[in-house]
N, C-alpha and C. Protein backbone atom coordinates (compact mmCIF):
# COMPACT_ATOMS: atom_id res chain seq x y z
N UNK A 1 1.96 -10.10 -18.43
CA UNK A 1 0.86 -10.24 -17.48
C UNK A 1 -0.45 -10.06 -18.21
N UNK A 2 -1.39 -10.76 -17.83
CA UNK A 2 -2.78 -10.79 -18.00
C UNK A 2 -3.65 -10.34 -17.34
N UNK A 3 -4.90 -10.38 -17.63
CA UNK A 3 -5.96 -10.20 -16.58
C UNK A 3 -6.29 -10.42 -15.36
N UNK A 4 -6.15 -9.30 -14.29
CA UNK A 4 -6.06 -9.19 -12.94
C UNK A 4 -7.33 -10.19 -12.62
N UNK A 5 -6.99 -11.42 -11.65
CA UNK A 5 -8.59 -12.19 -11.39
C UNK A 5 -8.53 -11.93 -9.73
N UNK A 6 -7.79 -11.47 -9.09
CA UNK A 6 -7.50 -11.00 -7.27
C UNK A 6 -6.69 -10.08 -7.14
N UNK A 7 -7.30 -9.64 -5.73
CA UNK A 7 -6.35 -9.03 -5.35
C UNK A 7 -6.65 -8.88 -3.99
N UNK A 8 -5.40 -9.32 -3.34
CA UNK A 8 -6.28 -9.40 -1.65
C UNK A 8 -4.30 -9.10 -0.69
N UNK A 9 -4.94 -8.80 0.40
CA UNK A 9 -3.91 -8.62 1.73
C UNK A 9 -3.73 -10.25 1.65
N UNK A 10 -2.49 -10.38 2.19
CA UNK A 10 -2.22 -11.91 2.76
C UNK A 10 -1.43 -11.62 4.14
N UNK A 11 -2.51 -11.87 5.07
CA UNK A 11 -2.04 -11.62 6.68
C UNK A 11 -0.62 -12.38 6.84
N UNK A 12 -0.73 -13.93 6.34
CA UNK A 12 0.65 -14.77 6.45
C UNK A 12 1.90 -14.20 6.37
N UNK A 13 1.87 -13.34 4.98
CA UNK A 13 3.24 -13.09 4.92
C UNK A 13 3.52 -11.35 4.62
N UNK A 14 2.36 -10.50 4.95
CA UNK A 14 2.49 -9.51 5.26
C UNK A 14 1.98 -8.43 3.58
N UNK A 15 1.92 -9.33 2.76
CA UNK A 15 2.20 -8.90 1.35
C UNK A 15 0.68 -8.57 0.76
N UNK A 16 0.24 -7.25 -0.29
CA UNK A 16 -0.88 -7.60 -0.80
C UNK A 16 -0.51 -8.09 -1.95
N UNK A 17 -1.46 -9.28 -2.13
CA UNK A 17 -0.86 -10.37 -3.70
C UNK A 17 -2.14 -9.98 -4.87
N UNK A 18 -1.29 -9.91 -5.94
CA UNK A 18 -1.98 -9.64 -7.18
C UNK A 18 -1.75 -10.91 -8.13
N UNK A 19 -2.92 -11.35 -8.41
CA UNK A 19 -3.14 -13.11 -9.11
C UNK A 19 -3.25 -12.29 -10.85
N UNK A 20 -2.44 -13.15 -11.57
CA UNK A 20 -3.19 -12.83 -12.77
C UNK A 20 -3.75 -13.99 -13.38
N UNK A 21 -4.54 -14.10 -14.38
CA UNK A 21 -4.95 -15.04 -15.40
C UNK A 21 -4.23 -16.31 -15.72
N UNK A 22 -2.89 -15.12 -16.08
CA UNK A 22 -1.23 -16.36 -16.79
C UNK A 22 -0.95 -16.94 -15.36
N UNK A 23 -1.43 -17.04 -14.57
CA UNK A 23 -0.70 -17.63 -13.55
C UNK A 23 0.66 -16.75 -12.94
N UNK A 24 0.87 -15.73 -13.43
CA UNK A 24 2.08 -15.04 -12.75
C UNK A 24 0.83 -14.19 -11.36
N UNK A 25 1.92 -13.80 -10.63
CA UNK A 25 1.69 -13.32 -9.20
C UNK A 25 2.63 -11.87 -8.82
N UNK A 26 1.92 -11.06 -8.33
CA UNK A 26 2.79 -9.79 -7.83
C UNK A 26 2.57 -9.10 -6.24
N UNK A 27 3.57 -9.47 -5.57
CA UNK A 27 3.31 -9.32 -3.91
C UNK A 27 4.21 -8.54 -3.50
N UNK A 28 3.36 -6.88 -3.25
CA UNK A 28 3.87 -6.43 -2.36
C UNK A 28 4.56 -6.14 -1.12
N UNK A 29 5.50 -5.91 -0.45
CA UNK A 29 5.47 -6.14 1.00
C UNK A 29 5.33 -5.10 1.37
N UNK A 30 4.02 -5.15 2.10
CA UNK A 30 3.62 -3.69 2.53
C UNK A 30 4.81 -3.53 3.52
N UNK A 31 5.50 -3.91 4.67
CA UNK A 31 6.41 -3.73 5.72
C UNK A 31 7.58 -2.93 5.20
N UNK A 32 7.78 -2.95 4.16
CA UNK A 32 8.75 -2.25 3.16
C UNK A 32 8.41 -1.11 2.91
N UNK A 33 7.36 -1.39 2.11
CA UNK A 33 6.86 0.01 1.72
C UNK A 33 6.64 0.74 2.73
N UNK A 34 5.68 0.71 3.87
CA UNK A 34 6.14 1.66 5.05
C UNK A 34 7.19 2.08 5.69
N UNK A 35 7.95 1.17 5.62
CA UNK A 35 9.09 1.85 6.24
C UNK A 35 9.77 2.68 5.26
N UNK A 36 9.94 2.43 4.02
CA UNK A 36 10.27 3.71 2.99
C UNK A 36 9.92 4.81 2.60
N UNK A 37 8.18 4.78 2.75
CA UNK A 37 7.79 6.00 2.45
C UNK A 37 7.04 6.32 3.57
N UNK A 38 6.77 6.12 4.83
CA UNK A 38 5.71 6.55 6.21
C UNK A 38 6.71 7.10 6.93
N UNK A 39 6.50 8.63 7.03
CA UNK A 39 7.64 9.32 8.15
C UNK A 39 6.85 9.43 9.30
N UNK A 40 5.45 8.73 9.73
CA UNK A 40 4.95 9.22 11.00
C UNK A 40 3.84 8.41 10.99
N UNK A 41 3.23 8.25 12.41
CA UNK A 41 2.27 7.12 12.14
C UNK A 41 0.70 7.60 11.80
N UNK A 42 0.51 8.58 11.27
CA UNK A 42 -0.76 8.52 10.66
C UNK A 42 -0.32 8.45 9.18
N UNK A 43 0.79 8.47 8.49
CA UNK A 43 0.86 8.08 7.25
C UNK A 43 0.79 6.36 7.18
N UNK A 44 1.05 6.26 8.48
CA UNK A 44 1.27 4.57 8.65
C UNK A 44 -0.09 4.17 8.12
N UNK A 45 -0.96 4.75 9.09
CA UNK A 45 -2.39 4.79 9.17
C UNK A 45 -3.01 4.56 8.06
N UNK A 46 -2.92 5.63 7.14
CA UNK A 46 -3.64 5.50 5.85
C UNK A 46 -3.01 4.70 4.98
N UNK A 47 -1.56 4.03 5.36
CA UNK A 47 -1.59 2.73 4.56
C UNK A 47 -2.01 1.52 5.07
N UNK A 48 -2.20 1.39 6.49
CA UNK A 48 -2.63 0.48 6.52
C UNK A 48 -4.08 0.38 6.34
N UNK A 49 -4.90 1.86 6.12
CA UNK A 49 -6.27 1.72 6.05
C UNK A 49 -6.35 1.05 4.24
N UNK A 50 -5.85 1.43 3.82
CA UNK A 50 -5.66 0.79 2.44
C UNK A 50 -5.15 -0.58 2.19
N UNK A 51 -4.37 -1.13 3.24
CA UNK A 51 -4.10 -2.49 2.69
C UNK A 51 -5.23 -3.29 3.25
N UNK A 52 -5.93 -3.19 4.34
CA UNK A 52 -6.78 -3.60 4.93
C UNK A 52 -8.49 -3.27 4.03
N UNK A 53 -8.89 -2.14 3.37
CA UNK A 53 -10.11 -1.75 3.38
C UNK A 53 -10.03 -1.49 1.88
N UNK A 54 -8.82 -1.56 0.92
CA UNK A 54 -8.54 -1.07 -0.74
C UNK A 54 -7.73 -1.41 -0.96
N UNK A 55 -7.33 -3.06 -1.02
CA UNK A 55 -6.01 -3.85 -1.12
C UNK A 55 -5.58 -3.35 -2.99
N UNK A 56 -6.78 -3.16 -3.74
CA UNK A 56 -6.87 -3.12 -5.27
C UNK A 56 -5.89 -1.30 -5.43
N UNK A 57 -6.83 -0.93 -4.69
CA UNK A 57 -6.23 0.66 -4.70
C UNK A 57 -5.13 1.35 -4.01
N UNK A 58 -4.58 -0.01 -2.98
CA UNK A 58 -2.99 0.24 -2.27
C UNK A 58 -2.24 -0.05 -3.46
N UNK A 59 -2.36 -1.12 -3.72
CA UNK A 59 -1.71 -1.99 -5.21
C UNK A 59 -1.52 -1.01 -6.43
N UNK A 60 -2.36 -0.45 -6.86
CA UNK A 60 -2.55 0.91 -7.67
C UNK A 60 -1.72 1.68 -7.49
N UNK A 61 -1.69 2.55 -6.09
CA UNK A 61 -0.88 3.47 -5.67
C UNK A 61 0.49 3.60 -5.87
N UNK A 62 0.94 2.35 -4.95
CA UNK A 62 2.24 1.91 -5.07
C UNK A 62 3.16 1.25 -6.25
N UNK A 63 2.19 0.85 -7.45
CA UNK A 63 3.22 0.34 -8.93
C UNK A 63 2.82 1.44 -9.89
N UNK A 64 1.90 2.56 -9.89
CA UNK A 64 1.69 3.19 -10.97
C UNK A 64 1.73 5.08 -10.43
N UNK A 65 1.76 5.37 -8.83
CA UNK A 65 1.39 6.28 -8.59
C UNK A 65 2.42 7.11 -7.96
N UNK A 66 2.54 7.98 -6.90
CA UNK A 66 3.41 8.64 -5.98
C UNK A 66 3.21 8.31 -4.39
N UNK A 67 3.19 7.30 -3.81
CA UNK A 67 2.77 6.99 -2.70
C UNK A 67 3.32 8.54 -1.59
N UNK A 68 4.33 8.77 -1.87
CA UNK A 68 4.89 10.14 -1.03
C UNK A 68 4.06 11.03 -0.99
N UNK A 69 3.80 11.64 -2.06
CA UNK A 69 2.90 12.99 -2.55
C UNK A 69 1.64 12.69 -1.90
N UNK A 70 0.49 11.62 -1.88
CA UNK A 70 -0.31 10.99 -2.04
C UNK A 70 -0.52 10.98 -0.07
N UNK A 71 0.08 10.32 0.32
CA UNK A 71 0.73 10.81 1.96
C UNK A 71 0.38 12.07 2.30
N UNK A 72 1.82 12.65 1.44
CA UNK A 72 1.32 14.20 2.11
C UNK A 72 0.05 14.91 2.05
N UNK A 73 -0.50 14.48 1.24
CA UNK A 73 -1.58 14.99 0.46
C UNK A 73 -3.15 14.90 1.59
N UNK A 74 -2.98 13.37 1.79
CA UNK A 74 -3.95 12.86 2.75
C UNK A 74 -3.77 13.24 4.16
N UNK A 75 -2.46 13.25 4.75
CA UNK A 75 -2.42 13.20 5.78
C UNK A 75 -1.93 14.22 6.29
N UNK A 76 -2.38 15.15 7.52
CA UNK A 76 -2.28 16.40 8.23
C UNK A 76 -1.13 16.51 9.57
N UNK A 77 -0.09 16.17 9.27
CA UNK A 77 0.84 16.12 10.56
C UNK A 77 1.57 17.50 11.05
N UNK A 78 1.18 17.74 12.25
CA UNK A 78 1.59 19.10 13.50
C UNK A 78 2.21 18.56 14.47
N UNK A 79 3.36 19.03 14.59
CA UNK A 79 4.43 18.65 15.53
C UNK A 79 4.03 19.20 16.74
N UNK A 80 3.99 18.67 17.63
CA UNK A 80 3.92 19.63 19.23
C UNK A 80 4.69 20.19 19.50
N UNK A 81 5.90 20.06 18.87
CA UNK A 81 7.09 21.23 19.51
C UNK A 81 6.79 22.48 18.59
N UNK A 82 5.86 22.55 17.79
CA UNK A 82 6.13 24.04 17.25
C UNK A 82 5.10 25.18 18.73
């Protein structure tokens, strides 16, 4: 792979796509990734605030980072049954 020239959400098929230079391509499916790592819907939340508002920095997260940790980290979830 080469030099990143995009990186954008693609509403069509659900995926954020990463263009390189060489002509190769790398597409996430975000629908995946939430359902693997989002145990609740404000983790949903902050991924979808990222595929929508930091398609570059969802992309980041998810091939080089801890999307789990990163979750917990951001997001504050209290059960009502306690």
């Amino acid at each position: 792979m080469d030099r990143l020239i995009s990186c954008e959400f693609n509403m069509d098929t659900a995926c954020v796509e990463l263009k390189f230079a060489d002509d190769s391509m790398i597409a996430i499916d975000t629908i995946a990734v939430e359902n693997e790592v989002a145990d609740n819907m404000y983790q949903r939340s902050e991924l979808d605030y990222l595929i929508y508002n930091a398609p570059l920095e969802y992309a980041d997260l998810i091939l080089n980072g801890d999307p789990a940790m990163y979750l917990k980290t951001v997001t504050e979830y209290k059960s009502l049954d306690n």
